[in-house]
Each structure stands twice: as structure tokens, then as C-alpha cells.
Protein backbone atom coordinates (compact mmCIF):
# COMPACT_ATOMS: atom_id res chain seq x y z
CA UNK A 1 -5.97 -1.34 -22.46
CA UNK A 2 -8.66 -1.52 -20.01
CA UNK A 3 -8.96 -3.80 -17.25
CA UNK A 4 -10.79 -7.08 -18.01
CA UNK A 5 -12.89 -9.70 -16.22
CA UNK A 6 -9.87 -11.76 -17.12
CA UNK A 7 -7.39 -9.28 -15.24
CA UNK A 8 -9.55 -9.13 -12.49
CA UNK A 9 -9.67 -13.24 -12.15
CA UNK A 10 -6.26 -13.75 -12.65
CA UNK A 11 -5.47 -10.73 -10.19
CA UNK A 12 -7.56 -12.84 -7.33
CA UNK A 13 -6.30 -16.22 -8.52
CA UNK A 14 -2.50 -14.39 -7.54
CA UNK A 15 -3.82 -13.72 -4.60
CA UNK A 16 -5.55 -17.60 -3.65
CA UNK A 17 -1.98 -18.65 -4.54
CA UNK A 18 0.13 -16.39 -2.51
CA UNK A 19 -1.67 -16.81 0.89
CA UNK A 20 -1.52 -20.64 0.54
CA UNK A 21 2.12 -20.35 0.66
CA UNK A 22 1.84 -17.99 3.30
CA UNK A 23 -0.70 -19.51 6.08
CA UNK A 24 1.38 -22.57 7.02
CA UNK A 25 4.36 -20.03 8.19
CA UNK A 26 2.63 -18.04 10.37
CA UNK A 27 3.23 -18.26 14.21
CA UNK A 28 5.34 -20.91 12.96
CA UNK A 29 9.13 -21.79 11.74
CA UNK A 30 9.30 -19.09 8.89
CA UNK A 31 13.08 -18.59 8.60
CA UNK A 32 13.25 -14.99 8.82
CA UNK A 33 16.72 -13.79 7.43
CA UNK A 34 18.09 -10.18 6.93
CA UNK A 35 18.35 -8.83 3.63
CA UNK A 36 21.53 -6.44 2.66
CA UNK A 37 19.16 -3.36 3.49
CA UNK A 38 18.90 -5.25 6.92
CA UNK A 39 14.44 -5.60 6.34
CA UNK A 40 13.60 -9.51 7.33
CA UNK A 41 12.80 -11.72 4.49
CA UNK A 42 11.20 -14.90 5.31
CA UNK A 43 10.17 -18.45 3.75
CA UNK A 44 6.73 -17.40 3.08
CA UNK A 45 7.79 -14.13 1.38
CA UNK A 46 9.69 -16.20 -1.40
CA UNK A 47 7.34 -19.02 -1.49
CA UNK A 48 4.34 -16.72 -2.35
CA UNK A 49 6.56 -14.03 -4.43
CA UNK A 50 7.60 -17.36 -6.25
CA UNK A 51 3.90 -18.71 -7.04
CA UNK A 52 2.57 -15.82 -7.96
CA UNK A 53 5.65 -15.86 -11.09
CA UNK A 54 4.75 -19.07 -11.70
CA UNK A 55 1.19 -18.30 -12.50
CA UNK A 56 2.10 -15.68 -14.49
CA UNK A 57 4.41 -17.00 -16.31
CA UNK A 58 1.96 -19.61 -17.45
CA UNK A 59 -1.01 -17.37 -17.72
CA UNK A 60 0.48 -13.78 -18.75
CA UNK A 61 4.09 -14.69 -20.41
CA UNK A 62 4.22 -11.40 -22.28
CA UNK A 63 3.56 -9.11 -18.93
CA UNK A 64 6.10 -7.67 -16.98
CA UNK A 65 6.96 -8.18 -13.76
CA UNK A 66 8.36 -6.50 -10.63
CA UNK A 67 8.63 -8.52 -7.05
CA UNK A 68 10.26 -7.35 -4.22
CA UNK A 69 12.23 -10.65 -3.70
CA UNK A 70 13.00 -11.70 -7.03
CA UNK A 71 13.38 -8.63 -9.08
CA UNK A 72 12.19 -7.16 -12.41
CA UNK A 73 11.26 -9.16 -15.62
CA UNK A 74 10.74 -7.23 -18.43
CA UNK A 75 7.88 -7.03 -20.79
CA UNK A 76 6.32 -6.87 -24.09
CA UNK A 77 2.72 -5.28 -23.57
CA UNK A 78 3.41 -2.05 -21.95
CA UNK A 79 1.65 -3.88 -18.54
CA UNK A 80 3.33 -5.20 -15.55
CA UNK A 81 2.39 -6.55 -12.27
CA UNK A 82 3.91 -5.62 -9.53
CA UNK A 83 3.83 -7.83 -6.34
CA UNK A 84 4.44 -7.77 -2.60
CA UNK A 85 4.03 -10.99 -0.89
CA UNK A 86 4.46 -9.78 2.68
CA UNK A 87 3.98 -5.68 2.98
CA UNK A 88 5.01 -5.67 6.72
CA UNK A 89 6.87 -9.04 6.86
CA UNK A 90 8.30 -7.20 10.46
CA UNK A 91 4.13 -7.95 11.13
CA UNK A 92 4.11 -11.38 10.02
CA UNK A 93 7.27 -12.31 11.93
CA UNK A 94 5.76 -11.12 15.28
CA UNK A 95 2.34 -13.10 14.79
CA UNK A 96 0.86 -9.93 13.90
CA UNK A 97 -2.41 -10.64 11.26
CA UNK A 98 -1.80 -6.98 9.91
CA UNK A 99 0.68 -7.57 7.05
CA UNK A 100 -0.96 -8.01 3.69
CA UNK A 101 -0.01 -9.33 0.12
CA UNK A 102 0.31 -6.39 -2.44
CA UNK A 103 -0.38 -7.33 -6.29
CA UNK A 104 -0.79 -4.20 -8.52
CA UNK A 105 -1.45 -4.60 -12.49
CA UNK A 106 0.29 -0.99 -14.47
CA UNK A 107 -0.01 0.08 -17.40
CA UNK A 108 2.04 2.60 -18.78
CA UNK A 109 3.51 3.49 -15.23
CA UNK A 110 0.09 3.94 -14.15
CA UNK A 111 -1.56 1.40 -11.51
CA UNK A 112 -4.91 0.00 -13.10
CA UNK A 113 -6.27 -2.46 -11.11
CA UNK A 114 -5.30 -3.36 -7.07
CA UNK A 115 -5.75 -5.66 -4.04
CA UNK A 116 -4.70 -5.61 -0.19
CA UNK A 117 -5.44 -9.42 0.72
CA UNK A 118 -4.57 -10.25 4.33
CA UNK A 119 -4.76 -14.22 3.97
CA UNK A 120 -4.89 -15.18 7.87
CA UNK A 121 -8.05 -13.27 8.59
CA UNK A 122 -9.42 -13.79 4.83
CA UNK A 123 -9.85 -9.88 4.14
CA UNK A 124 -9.60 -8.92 0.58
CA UNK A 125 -9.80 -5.52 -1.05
CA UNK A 126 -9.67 -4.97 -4.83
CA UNK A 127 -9.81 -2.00 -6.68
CA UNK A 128 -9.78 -1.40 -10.55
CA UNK A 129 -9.70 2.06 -11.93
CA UNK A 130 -13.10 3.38 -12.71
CA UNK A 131 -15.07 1.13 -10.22
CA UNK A 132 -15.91 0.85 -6.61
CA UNK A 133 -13.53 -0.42 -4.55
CA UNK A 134 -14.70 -3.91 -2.85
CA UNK A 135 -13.73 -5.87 -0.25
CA UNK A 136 -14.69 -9.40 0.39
CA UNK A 137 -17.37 -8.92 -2.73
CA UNK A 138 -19.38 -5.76 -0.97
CA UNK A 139 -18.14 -1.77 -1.61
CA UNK A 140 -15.76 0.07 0.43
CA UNK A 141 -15.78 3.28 0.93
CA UNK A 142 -14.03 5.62 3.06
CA UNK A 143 -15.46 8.35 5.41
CA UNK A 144 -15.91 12.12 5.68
CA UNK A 145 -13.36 13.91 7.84
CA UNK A 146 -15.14 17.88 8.92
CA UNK A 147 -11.50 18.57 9.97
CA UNK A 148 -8.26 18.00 9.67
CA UNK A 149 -7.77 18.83 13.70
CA UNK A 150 -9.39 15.14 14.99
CA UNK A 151 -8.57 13.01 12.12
CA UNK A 152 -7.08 9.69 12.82
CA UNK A 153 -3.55 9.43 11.21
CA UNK A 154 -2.01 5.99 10.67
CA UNK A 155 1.70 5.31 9.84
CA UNK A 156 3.85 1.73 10.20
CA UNK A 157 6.85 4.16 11.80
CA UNK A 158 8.50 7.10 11.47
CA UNK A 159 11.72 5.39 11.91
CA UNK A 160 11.49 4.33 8.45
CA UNK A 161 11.46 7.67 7.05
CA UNK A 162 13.63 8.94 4.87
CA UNK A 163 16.11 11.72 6.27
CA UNK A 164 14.45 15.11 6.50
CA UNK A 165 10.93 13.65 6.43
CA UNK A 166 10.26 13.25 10.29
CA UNK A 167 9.91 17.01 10.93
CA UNK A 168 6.95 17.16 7.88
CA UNK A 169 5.05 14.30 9.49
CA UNK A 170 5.30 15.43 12.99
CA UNK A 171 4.18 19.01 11.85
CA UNK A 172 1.01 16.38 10.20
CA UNK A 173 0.36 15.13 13.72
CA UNK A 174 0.37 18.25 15.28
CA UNK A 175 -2.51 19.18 12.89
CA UNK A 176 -4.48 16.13 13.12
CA UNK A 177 -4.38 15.69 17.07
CA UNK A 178 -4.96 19.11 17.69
CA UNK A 179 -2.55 19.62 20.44
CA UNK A 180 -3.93 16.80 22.43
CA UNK A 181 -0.96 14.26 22.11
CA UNK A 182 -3.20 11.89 23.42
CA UNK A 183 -5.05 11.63 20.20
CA UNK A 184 -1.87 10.46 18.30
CA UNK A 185 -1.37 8.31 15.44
CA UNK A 186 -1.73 4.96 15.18
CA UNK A 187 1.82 2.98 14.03
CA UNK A 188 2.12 -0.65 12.83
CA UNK A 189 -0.20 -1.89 9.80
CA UNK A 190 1.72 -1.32 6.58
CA UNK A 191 -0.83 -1.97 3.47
CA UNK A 192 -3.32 -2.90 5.91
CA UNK A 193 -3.39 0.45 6.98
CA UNK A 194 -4.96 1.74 3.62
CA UNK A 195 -7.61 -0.93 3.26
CA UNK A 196 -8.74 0.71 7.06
CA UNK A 197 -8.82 3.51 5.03
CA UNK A 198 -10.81 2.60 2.60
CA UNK A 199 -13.09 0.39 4.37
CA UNK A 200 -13.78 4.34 6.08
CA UNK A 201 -11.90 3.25 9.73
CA UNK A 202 -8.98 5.92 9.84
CA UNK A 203 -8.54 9.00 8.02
CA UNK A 204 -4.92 9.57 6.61
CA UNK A 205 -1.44 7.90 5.94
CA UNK A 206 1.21 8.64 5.59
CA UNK A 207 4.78 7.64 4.61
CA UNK A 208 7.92 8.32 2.89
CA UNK A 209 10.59 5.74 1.54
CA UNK A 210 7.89 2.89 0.00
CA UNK A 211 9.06 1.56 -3.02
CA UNK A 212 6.45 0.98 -6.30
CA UNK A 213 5.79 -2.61 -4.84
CA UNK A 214 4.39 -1.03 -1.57
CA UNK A 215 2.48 1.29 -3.28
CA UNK A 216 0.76 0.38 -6.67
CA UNK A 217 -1.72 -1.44 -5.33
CA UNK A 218 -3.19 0.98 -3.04
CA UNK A 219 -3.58 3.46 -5.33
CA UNK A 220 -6.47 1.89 -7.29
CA UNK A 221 -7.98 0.70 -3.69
CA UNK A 222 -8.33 4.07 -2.04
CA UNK A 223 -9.02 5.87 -4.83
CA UNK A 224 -12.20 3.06 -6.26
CA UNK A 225 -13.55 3.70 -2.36
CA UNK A 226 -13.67 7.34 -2.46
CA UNK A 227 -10.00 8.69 -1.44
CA UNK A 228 -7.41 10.40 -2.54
CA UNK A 229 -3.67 8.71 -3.28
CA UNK A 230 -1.12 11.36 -3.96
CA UNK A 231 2.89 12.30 -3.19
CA UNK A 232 3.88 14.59 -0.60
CA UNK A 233 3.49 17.39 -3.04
CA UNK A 234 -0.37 16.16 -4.14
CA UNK A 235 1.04 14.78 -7.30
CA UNK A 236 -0.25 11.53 -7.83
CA UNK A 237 1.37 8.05 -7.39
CA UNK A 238 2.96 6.56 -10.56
CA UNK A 239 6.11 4.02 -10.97
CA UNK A 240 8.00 7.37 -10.90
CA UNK A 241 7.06 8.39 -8.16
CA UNK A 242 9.87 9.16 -5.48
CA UNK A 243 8.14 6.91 -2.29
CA UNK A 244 6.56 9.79 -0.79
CA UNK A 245 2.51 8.68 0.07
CA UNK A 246 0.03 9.99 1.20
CA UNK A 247 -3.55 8.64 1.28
CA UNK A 248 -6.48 10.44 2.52
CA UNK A 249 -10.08 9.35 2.90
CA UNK A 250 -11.86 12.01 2.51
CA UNK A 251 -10.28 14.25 -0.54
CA UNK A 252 -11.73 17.33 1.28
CA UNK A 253 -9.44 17.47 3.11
CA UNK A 254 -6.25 16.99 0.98
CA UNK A 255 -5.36 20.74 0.77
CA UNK A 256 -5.51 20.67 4.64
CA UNK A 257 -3.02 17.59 4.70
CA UNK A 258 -0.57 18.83 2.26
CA UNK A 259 -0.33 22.19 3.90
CA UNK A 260 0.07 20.45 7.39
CA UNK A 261 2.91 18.09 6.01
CA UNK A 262 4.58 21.57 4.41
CA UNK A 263 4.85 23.55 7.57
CA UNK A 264 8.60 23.30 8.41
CA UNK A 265 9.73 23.15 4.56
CA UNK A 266 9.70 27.00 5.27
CA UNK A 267 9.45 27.61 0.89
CA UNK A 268 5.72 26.13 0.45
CA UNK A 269 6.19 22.75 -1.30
CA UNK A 270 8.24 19.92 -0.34
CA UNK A 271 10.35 18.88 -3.03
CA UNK A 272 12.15 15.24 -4.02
């Protein structure tokens, strides 16, 4: 079923809600607690995860959904959203304005319709599959890289990796700071990170170990502003997907990025 007006309205509406709940936390008394995967979890994160359900709920009662904070609810339509309220709640805890809320609408197992909406500084991308990427009303779109050697890689940290995957993305930034380690990546930014991207101010991220809540919604962003969303073996992103991501502004150079990220696999592909 193709993405409506409706969707779309609702989709932003999600949004409104979430970052009401989350501006009165920030550089304030959020309550950050440690989950039992030891990532923070704060006041604002439930709070917006929880009226975001509400409103959907009210407005979308046969949908399903998946939240990071309060789990899966199964549907009946064969389309669920998936929601982040804090992608980088490490960000929001510091006083950092460069966490953002995540809400993805799939269908199928494949992510229709996304936005990256970073309430403190009002930013707002949405994409929807078949149309330009936007953000704050106006289009998006990323930039063309000539090389890989020179292209400005973004990642929130290699220390959330998954084991084995360290070696691939340092053999990525070798590549894209053509041996001059002052050129390196740039680390911190989470989701924000990918509306950069799209919004054509860095080049390529990548990470490994994001769940389908940190990733749906990029996938539709990126790809409506010109890039390319894919796994570490240039498969693309569904809700099967293993947490492997990659997204690259300019698709040009994809080839380029997956052969950099292969170089110490040693058998040509890097598989999960």
C-alpha cells in the first residue's frame, strides 16, 4: 500500500508529539538509568516512546508497532512503525543537540516512509519512498564524492561495534583519509549523522550492531536525497537485516566503499 498524505501527517504529528516530551529534559533532570545491555535510558526516552503509542493507538489501532523502550505490538495490516525516541540518548544526556527521534513506517519488512527530527534545534528530515527527501519543507540532497580517498566518513564509535567489525572499518578509514590520519572520521552524531548526509555535509557512515529501530528510518531519508543505504555486503536494509549499515551519499562510489570495508575479510565479501 503506498504511502499517503495521511501517513505522511500522522508520521510528522509522531514527531510534534515526541519532541514535546523531550525538550523540557534536556540540560535538565532527565533520570538517566542503565538498561540490562548497560545503554542509558532516560525520562524523555519513555515519555516520547510512550506518546508516540498513544497516538497510534488512537489513530492507527490495526498497525504494528516496534519501540525500543517498550517493545513490539503486533499487527493486522502487514505495516508497522517503528520508533526511536532518542537515537544517541548518550548525546542527549551530555547536552549534546545531535541525538534525533527515529520514526520509520514498513511495510512488508520494507521501510516506506522516514524522518530524522532533532527537536532542540527544530531540524526535520522526511523521506517517503519514491520522493525527494525534505528537510524542514525544502529538498535534500546529498553530494558528489570524485573519490573515495578524501571523503568524509562519519561514525558514533567504533567501540560499539560488533566483534570482528573494527578491522573492516579501519581498513574504510584508511581508504577515505588517504593515509593522512589527520583527515579522520568524524565520531558522535548517531541518526543525525545521516540527515548530514543527506542534507550533502559528509560523505559515508558507517556502523555495525544498529538494531531495525536505528535504522528504518534512514533508509527512506538517504535514499529520497540521492544516496545509497545498504549492509556491509551492498544488500539493502530490511527488518532482516543483520545491523550492518552503511550509507553513502554519492552511490558512485558504493563499489569503492564496499571493497574498502572488505579488505581484511581476506575471501571478498563479508558475511553475517
Amino acid at each position: 500500500m503506498p504511502i499517503t498524505a495521511a501517513d505522511i501527517q500522522l508520521a510528522s504529528r509522531l514527531a510534534d508529539a515526541a519532541g514535546a516530551a523531550i525538550r523540557p529534559y534536556f540540560r535538565g533532570q532527565h533520570g538517566v538509568e542503565l538498561k540490562d545491555d548497560h545503554s542509558p535510558v532516560t525520562r524523555a526516552d519513555r515519555e516520547a516512546e510512550a506518546a508516540m503509542r498513544k497516538l497510534l493507538d488512537a489513530e492507527a489501532p490495526g498497525d504494528g508497532v516496534i519501540g525500543e523502550e517498550y517493545g513490539e505490538k503486533p499487527g493486522v495490516t502487514g505495516r508497522t512503525w517503528v520508533l526511536d525516541p532518542i537515537d544517541g540518548t548518550r548525546s542527549f544526556t551530555v547536552g549534546r543537540a545531535i541525538f534525533g527521534t527515529l520514526i520509520a513506517l514498513v511495510e512488508d519488512g520494507w521501510p516506506l516512509l522516514g524522518i530524522i527530527d532533532q527537536p532542540v534545534q527544530r531540524e526535520r528530515w522526511l523521506g517517503v519512498a519514491g520522493r525527494p527527501t525534505t528537510f524542514n519543507g525544502k529538498p535534500a540532497r546529498t553530494r558528489a564524492c570524485p573519490a573515495l580517498a578524501g571523503a568524509v566518513l562519519a561514525t558514533t564509535s567504533p567501540h560499539l561495534f560488533g566483534e570482528g567489525d573494527v578491522p573492516h572499518y579501519m581498513a574504510l578509514v584508511a581508504a577515505a583519509s588517504g593515509g593522512h590520519v589527520r583527515q579522520g572520521p568524524v565520531y558522535g552524531g548517531d541518526c543525525y549523522n545521516y540527515g548530514l548526509l543527506a542534507s550533502g555535509h559528509l560523505d559515508i557512515v558507517a556502523e555495525s550492531g544498529l538494531q531495525l529501530y536505528d535504522f528504518a528510518a534512514l533508509v527512506p531519508v538517504v535514499e529520497g536525497a540521492g544516496g545509497r543505504m545498504c549492509d556491509w555486503n551492498g544488500d539493502p536494509l530490511t527488518a532482516d537485516s543483520a545491523g550492518h549499515v552503511l550509507a553513502i551519499g554519492d552511490p558512485a562510489r558504493t563499489d569503492d566503499v564496499l571493497e574498502a570495508i572488505r579488505a581484511t575479510a581476506g575471501h571478498g565479501s563479508h558475511d553475517h
